[in-house]
PDB file of N, CA and C in Angstrom:
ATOM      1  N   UNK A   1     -18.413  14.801  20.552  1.00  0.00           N
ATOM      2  CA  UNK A   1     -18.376  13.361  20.715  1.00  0.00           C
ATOM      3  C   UNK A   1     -17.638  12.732  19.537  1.00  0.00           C
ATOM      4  N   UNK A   2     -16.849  12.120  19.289  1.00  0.00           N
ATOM      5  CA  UNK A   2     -16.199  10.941  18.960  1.00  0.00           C
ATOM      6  C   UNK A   2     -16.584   9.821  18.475  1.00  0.00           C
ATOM      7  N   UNK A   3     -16.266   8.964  17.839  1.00  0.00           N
ATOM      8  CA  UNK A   3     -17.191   7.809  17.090  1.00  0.00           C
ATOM      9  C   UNK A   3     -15.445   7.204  17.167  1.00  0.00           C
ATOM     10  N   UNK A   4     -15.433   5.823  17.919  1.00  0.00           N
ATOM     11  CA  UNK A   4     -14.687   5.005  18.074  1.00  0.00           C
ATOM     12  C   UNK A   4     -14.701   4.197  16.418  1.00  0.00           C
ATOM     13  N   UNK A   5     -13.285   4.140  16.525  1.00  0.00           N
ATOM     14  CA  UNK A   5     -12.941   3.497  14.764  1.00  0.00           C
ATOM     15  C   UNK A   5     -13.051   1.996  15.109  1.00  0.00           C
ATOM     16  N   UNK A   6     -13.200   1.334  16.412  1.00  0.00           N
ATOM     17  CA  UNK A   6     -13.692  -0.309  16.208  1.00  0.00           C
ATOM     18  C   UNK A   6     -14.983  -0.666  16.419  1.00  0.00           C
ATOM     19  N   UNK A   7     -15.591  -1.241  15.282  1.00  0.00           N
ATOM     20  CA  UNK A   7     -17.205  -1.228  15.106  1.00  0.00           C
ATOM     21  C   UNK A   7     -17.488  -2.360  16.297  1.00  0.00           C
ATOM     22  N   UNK A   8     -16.185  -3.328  16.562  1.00  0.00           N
ATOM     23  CA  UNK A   8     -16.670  -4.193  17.791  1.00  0.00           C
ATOM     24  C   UNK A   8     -16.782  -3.760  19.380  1.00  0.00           C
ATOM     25  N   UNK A   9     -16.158  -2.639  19.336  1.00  0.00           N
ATOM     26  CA  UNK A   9     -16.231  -2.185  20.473  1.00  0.00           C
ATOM     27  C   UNK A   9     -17.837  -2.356  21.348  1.00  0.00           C
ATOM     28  N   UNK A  10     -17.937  -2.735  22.356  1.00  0.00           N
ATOM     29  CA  UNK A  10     -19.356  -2.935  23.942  1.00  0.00           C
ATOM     30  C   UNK A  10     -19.593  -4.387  23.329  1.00  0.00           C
ATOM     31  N   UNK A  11     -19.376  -5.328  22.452  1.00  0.00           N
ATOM     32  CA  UNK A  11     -20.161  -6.843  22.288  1.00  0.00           C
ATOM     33  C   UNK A  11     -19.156  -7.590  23.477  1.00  0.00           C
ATOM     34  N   UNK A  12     -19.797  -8.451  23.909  1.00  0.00           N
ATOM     35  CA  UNK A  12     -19.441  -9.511  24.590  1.00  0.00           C
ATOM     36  C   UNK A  12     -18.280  -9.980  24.258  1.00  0.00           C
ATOM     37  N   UNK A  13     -18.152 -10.857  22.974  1.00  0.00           N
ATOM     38  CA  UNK A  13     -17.283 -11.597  22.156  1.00  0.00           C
ATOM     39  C   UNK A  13     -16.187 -10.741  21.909  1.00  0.00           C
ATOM     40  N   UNK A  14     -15.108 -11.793  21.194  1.00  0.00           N
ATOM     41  CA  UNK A  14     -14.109 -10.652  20.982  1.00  0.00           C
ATOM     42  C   UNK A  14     -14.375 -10.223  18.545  1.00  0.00           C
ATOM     43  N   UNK A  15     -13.786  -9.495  18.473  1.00  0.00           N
ATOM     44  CA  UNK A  15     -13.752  -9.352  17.704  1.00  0.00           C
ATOM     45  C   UNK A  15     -13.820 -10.166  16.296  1.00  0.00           C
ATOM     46  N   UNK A  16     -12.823 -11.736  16.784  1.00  0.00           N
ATOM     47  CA  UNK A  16     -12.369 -12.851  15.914  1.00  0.00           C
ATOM     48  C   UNK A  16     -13.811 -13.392  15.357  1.00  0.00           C
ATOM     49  N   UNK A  17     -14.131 -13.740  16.902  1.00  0.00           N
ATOM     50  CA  UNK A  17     -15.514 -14.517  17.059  1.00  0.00           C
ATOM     51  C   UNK A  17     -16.468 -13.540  15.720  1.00  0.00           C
ATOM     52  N   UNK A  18     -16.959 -12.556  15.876  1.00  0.00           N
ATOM     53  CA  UNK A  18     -18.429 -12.129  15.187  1.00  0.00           C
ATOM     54  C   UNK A  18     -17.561 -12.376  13.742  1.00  0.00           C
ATOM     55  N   UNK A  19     -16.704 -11.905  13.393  1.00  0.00           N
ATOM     56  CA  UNK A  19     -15.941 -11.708  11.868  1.00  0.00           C
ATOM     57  C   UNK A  19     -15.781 -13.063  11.546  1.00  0.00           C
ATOM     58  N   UNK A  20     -15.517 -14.139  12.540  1.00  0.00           N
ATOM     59  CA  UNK A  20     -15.350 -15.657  11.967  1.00  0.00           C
ATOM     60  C   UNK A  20     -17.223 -16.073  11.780  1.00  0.00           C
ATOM     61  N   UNK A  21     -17.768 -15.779  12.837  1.00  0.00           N
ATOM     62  CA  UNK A  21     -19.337 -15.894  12.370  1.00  0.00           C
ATOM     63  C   UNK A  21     -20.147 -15.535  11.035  1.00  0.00           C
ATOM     64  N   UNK A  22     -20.033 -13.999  10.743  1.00  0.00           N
ATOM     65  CA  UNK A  22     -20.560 -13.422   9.512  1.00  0.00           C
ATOM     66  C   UNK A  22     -19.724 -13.746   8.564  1.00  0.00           C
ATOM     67  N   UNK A  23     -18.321 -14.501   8.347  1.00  0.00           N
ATOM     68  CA  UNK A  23     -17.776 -15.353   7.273  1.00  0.00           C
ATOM     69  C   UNK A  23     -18.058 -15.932   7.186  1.00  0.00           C
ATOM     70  N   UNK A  24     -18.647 -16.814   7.467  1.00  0.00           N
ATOM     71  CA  UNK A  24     -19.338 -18.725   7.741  1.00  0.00           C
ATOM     72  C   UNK A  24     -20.693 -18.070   7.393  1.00  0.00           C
ATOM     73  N   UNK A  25     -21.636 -17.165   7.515  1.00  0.00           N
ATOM     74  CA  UNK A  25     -22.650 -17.148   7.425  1.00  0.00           C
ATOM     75  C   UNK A  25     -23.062 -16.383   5.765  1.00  0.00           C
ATOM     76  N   UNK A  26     -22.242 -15.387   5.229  1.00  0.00           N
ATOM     77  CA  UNK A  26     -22.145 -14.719   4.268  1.00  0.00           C
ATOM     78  C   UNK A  26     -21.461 -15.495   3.256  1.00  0.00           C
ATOM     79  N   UNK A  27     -20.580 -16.531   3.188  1.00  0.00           N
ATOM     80  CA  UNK A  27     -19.064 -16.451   2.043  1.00  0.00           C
ATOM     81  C   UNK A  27     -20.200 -17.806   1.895  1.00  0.00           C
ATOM     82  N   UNK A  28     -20.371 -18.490   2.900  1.00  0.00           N
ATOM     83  CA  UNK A  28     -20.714 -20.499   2.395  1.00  0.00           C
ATOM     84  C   UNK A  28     -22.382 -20.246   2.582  1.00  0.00           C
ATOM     85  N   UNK A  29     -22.896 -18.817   2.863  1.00  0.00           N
ATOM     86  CA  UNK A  29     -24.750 -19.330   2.477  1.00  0.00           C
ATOM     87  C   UNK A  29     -25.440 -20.430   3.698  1.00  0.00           C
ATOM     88  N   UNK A  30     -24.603 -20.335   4.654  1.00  0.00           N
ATOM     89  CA  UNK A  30     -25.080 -21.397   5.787  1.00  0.00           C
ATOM     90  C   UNK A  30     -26.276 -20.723   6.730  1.00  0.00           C
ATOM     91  N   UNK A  31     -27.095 -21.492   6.940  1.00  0.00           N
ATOM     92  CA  UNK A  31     -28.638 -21.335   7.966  1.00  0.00           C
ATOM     93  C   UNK A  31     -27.550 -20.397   9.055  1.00  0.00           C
ATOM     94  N   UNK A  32     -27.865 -20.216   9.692  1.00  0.00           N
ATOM     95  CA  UNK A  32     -28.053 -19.202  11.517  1.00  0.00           C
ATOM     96  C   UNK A  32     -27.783 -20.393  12.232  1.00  0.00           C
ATOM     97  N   UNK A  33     -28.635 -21.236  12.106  1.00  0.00           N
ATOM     98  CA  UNK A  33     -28.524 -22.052  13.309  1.00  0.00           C
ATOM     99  C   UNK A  33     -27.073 -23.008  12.767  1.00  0.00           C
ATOM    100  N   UNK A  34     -27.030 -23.388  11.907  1.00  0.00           N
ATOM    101  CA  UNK A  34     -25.668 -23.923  11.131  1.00  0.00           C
ATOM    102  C   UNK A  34     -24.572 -23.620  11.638  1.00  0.00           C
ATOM    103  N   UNK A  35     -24.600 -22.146  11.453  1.00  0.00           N
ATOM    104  CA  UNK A  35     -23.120 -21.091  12.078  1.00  0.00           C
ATOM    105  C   UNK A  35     -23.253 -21.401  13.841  1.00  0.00           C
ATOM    106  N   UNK A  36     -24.458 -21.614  14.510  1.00  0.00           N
ATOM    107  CA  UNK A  36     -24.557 -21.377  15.872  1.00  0.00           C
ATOM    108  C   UNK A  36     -23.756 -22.999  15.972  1.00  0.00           C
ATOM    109  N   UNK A  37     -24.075 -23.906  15.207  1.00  0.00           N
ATOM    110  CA  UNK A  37     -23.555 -25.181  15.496  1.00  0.00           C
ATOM    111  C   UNK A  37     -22.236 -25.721  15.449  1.00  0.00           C
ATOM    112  N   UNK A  38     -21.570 -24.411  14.130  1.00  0.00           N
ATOM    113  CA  UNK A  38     -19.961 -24.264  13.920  1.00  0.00           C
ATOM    114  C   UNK A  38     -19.203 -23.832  14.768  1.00  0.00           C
ATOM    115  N   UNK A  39     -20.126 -22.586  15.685  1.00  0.00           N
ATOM    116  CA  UNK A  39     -19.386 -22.245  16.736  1.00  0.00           C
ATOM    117  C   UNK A  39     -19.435 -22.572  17.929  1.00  0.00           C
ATOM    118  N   UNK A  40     -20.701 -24.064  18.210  1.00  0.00           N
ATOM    119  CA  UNK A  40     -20.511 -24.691  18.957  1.00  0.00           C
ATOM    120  C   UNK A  40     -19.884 -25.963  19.254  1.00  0.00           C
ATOM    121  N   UNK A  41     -18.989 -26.235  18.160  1.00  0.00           N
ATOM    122  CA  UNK A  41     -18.241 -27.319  17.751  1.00  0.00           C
ATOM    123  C   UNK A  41     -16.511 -26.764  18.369  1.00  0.00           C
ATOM    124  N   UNK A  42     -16.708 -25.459  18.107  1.00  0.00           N
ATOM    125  CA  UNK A  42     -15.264 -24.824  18.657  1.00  0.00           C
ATOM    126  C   UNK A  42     -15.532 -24.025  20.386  1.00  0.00           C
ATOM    127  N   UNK A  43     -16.357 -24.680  20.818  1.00  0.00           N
ATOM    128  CA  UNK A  43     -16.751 -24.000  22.211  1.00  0.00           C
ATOM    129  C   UNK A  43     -17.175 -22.473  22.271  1.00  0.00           C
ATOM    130  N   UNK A  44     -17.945 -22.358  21.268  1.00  0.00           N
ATOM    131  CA  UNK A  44     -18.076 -21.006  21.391  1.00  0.00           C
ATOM    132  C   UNK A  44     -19.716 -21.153  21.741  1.00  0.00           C
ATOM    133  N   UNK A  45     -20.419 -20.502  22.759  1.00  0.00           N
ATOM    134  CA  UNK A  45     -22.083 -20.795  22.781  1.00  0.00           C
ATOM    135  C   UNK A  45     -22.172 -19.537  22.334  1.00  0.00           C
ATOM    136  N   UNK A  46     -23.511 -19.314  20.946  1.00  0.00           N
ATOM    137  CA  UNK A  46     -23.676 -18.212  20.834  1.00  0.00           C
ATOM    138  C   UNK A  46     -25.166 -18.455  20.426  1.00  0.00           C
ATOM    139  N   UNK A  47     -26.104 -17.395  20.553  1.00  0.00           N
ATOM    140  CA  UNK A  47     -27.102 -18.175  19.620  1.00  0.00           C
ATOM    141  C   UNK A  47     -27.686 -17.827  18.186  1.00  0.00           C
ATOM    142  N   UNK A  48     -28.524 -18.496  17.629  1.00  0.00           N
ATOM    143  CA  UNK A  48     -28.441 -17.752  16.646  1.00  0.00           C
ATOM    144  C   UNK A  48     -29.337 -16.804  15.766  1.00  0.00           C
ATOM    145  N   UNK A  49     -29.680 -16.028  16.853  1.00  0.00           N
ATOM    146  CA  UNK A  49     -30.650 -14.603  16.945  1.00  0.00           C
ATOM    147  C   UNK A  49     -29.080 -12.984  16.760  1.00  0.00           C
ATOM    148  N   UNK A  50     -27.861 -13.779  18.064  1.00  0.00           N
ATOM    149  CA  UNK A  50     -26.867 -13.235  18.030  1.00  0.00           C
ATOM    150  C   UNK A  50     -26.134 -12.636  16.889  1.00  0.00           C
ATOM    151  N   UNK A  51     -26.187 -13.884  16.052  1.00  0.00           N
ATOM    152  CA  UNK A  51     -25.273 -14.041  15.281  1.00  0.00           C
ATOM    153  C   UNK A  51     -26.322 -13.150  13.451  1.00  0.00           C
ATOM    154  N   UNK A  52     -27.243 -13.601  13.961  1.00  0.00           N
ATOM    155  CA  UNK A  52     -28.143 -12.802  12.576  1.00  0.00           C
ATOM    156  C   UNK A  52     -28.053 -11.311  12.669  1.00  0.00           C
ATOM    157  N   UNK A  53     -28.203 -10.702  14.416  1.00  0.00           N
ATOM    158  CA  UNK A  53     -27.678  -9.547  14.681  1.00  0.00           C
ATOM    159  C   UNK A  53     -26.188  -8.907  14.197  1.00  0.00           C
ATOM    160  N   UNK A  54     -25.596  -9.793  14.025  1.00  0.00           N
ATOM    161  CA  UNK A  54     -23.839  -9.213  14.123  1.00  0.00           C
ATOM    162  C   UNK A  54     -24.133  -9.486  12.180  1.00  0.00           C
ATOM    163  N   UNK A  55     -25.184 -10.235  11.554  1.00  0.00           N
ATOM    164  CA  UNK A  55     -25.077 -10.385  10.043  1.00  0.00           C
ATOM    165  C   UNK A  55     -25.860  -9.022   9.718  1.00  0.00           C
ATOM    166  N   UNK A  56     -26.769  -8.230  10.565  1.00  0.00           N
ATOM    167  CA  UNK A  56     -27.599  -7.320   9.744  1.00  0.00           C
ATOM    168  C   UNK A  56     -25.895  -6.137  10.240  1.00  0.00           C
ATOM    169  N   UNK A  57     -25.591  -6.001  11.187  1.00  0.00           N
ATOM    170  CA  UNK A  57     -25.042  -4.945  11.947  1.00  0.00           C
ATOM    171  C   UNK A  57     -23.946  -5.021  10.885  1.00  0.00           C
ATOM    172  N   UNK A  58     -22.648  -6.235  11.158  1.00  0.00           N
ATOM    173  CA  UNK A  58     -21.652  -6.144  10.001  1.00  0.00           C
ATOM    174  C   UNK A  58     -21.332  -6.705   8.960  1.00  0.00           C
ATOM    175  N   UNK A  59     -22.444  -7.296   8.128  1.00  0.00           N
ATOM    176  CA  UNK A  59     -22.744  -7.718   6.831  1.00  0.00           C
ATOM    177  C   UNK A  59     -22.071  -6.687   5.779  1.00  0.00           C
ATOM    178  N   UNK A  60     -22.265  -5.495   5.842  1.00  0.00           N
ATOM    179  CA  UNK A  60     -22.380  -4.932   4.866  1.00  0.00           C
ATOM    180  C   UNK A  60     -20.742  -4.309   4.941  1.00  0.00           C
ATOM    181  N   UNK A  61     -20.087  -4.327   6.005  1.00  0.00           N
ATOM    182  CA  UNK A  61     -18.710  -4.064   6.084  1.00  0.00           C
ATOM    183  C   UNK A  61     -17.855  -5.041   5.597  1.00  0.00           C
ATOM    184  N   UNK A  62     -18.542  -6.285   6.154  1.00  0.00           N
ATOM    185  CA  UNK A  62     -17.603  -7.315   5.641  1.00  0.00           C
ATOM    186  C   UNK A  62     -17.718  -7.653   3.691  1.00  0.00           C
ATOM    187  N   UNK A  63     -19.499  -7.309   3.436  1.00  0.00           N
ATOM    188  CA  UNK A  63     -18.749  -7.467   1.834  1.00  0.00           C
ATOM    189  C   UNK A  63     -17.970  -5.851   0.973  1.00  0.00           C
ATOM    190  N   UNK A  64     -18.102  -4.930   1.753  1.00  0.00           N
ATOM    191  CA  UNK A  64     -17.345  -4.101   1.222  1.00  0.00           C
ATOM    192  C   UNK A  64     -15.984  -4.623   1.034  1.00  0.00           C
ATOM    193  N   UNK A  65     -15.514  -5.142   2.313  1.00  0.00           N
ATOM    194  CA  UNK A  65     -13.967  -5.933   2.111  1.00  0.00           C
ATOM    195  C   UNK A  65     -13.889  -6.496   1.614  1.00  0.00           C
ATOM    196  N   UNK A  66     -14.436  -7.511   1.182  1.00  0.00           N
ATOM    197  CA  UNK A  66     -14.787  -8.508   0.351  1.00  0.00           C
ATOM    198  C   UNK A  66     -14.444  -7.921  -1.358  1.00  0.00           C
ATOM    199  N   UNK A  67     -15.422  -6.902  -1.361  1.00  0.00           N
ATOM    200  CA  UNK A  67     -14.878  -6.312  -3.113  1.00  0.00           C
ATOM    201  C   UNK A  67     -14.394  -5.804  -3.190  1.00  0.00           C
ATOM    202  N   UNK A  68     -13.537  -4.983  -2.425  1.00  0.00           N
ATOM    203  CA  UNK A  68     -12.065  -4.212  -2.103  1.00  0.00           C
ATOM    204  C   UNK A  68     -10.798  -5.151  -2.571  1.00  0.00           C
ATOM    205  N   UNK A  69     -11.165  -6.409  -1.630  1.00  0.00           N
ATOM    206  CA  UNK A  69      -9.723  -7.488  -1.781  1.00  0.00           C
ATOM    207  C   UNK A  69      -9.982  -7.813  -3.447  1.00  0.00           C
ATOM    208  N   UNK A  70     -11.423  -8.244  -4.420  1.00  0.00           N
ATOM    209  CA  UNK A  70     -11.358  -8.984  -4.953  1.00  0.00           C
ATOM    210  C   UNK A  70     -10.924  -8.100  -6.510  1.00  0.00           C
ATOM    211  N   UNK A  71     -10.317  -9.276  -6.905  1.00  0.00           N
ATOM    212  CA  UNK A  71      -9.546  -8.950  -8.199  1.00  0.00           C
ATOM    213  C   UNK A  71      -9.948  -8.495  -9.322  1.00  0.00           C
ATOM    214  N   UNK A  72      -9.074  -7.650  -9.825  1.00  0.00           N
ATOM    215  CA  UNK A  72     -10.416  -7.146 -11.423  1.00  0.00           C
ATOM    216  C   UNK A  72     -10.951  -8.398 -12.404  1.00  0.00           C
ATOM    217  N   UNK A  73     -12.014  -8.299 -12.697  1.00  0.00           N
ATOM    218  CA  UNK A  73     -12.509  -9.354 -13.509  1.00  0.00           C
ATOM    219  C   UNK A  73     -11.845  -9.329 -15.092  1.00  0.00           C
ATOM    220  N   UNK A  74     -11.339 -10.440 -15.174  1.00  0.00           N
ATOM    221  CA  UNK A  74     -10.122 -10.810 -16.683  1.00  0.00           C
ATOM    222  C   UNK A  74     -10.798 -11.608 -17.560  1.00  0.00           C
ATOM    223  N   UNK A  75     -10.946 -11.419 -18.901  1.00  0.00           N
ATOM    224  CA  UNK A  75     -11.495 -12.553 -19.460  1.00  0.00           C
ATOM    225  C   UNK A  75     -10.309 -13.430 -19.760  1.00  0.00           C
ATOM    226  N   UNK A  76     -10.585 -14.683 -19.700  1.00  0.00           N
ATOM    227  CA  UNK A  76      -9.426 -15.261 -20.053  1.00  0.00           C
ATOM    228  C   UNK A  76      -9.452 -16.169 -21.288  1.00  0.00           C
ATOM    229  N   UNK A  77     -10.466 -16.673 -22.085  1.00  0.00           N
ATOM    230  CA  UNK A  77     -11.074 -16.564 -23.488  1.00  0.00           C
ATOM    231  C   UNK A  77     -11.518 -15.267 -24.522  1.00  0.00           C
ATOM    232  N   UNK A  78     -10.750 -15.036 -25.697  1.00  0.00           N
ATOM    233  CA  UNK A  78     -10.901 -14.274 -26.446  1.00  0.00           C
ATOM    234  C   UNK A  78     -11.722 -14.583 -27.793  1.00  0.00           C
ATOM    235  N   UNK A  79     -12.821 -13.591 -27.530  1.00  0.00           N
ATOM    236  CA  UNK A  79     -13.717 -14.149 -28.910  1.00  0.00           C
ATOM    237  C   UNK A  79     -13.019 -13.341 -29.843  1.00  0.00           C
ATOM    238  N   UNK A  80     -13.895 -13.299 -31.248  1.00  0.00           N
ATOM    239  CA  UNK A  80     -14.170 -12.302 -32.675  1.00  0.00           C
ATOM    240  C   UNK A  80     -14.201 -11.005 -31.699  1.00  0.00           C
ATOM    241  N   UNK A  81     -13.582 -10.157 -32.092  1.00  0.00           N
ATOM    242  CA  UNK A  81     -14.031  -8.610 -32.157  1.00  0.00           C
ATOM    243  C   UNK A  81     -14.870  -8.339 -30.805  1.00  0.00           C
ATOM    244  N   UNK A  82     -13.604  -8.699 -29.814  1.00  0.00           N
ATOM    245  CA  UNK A  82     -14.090  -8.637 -28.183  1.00  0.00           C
ATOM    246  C   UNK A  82     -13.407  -7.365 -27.883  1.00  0.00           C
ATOM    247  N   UNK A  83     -14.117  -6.337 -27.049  1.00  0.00           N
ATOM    248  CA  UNK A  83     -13.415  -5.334 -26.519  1.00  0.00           C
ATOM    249  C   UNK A  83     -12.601  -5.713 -25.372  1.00  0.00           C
ATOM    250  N   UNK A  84     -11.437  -5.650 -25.267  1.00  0.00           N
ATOM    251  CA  UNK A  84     -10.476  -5.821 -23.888  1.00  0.00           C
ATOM    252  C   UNK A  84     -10.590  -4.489 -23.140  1.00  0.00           C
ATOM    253  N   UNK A  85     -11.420  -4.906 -21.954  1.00  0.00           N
ATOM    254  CA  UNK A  85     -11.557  -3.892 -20.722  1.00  0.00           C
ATOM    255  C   UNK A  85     -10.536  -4.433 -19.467  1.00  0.00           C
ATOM    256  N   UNK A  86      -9.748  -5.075 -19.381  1.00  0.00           N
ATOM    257  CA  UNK A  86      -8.813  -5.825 -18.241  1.00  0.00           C
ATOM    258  C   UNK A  86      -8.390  -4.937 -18.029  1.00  0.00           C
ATOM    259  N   UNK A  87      -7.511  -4.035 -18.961  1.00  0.00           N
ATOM    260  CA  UNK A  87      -6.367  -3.289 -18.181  1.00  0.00           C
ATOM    261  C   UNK A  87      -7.111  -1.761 -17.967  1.00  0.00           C
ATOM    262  N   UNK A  88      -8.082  -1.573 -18.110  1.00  0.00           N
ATOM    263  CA  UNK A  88      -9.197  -0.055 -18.087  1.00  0.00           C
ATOM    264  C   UNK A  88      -9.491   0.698 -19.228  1.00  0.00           C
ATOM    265  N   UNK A  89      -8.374   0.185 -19.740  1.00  0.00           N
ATOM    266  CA  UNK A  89      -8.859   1.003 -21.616  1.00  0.00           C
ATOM    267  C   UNK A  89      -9.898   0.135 -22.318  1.00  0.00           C
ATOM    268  N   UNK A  90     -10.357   0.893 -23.019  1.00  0.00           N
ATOM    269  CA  UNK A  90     -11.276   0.315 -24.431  1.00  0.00           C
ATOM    270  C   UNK A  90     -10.527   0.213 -25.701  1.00  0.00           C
ATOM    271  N   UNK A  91     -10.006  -1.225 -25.845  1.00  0.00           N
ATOM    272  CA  UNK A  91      -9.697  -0.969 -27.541  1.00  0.00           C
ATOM    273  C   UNK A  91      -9.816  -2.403 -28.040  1.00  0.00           C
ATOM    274  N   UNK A  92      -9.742  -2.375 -29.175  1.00  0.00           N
ATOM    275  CA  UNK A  92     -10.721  -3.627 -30.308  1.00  0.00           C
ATOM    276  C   UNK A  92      -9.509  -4.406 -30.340  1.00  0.00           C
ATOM    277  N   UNK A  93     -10.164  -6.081 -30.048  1.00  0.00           N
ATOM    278  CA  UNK A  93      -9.143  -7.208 -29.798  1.00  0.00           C
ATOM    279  C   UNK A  93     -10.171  -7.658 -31.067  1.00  0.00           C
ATOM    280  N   UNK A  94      -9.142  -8.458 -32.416  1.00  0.00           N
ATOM    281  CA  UNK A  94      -9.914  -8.704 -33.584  1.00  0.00           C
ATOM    282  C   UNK A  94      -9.191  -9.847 -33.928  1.00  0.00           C
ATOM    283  N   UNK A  95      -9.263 -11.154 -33.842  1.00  0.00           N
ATOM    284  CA  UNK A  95      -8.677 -12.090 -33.774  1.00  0.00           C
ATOM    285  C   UNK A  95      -8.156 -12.464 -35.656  1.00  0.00           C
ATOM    286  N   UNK A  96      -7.415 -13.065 -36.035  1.00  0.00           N
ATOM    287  CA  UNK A  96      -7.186 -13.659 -37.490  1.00  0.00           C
ATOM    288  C   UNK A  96      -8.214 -15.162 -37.541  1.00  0.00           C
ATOM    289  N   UNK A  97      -8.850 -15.261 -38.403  1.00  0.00           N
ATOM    290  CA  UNK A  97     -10.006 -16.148 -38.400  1.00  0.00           C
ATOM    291  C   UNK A  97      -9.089 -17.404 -38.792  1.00  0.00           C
ATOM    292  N   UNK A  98      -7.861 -17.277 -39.563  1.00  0.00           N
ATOM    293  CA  UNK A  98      -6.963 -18.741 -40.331  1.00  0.00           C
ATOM    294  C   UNK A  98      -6.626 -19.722 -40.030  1.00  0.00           C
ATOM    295  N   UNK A  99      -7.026 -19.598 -38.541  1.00  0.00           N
ATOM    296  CA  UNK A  99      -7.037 -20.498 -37.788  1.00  0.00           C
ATOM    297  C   UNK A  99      -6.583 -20.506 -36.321  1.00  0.00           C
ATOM    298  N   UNK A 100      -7.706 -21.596 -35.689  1.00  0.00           N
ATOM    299  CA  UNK A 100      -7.936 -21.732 -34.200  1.00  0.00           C
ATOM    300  C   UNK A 100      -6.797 -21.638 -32.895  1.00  0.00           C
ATOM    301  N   UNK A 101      -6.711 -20.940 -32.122  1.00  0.00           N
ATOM    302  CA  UNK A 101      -5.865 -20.781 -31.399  1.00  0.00           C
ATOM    303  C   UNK A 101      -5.361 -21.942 -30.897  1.00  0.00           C
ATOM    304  N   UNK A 102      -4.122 -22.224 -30.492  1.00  0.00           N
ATOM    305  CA  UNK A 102      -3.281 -23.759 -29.755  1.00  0.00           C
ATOM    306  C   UNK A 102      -2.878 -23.814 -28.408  1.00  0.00           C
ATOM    307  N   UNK A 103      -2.910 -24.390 -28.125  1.00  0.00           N
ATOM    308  CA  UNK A 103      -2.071 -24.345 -26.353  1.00  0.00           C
ATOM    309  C   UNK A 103      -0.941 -24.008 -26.493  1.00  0.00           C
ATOM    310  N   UNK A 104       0.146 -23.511 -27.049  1.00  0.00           N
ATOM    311  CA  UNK A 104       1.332 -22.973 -27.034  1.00  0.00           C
ATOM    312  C   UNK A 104       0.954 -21.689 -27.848  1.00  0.00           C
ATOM    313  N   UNK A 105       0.072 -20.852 -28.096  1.00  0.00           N
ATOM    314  CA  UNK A 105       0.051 -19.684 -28.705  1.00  0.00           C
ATOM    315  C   UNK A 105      -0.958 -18.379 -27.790  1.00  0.00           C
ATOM    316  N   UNK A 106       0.413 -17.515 -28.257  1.00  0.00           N
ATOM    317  CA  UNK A 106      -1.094 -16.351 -27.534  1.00  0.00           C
ATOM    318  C   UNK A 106      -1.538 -15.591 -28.450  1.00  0.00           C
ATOM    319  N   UNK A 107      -2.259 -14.777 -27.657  1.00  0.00           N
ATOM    320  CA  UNK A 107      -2.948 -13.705 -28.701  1.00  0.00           C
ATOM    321  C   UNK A 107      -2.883 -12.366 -28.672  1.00  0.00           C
ATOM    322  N   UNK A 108      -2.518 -11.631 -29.864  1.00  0.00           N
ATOM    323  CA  UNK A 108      -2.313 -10.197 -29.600  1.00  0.00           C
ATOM    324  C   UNK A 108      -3.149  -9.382 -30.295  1.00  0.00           C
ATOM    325  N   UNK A 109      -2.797  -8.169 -30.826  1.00  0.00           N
ATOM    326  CA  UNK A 109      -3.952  -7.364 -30.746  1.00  0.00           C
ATOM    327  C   UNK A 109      -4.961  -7.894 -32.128  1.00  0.00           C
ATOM    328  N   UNK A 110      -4.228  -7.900 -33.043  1.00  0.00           N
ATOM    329  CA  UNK A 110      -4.276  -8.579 -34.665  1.00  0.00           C
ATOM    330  C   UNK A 110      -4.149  -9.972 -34.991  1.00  0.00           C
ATOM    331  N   UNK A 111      -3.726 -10.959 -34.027  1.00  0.00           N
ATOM    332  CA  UNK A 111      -2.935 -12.038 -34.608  1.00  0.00           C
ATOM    333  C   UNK A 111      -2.861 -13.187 -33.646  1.00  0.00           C
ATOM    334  N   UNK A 112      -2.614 -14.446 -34.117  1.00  0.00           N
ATOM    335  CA  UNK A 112      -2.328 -15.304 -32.679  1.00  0.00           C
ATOM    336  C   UNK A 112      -0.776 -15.811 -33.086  1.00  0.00           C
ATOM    337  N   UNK A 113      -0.053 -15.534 -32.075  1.00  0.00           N
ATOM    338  CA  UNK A 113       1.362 -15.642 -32.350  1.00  0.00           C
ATOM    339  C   UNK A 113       1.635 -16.993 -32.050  1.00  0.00           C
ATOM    340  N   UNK A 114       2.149 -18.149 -32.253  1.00  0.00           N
ATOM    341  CA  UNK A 114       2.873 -19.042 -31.533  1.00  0.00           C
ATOM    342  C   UNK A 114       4.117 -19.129 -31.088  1.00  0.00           C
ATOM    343  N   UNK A 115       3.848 -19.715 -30.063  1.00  0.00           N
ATOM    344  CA  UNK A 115       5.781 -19.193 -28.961  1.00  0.00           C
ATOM    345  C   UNK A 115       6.159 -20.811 -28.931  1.00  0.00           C
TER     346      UNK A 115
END
């Protein structure tokens, strides 16, 4: 036996529908009945027992995608003697104390340069 690669495959709905549902219900934190009211605003009747079903069933696919798409976390403020993990290495970011960084300057490993 075989295991079909579309998890929507035998539902009623088409595919758009449950994935536009468990987005509205997962990403914005909205009630069940909320989402049943979003998708009854676009003619969709569903109810929302349905729709909590399609959140336990593909909840957990959709936030896998979710942290797949999402971007590596960057700091974008540099303290004193912060380790820079952005690019995957570990190495010591140690700022010059002589004074405060400017809006026209960056910062490198030792130093804050102005450009």
């Amino acid at each position: 036996m075989t295991t079909s690669p579309n998890p929507y495959r035998g539902f009623c709905y088409p595919a758009e529908v449950i994935q536009h549902a468990v987005w509205l219900y997962h990403c914005f934190s909205l009630s069940l009945r909320d989402v049943e009211l979003i998708l009854a605003a676009r003619g969709i009747v569903v109810s929302y027992e349905t729709i909590r079903g399609w959140g336990l069933r593909f909840g957990r696919l959709f936030a896998n995608e979710l942290k797949r798409r999402r971007a590596p976390r960057c700091h974008t403020s540099r303290h004193d003697d912060e380790n820079d993990r952005c690019s995957g290495s570990s190495r010591r970011v140690t700022l010059n104390n002589s004074s405060p960084p400017t809006a026209g300057s960056t910062i490198t490993s030792n130093s804050v340069v102005t450009a």
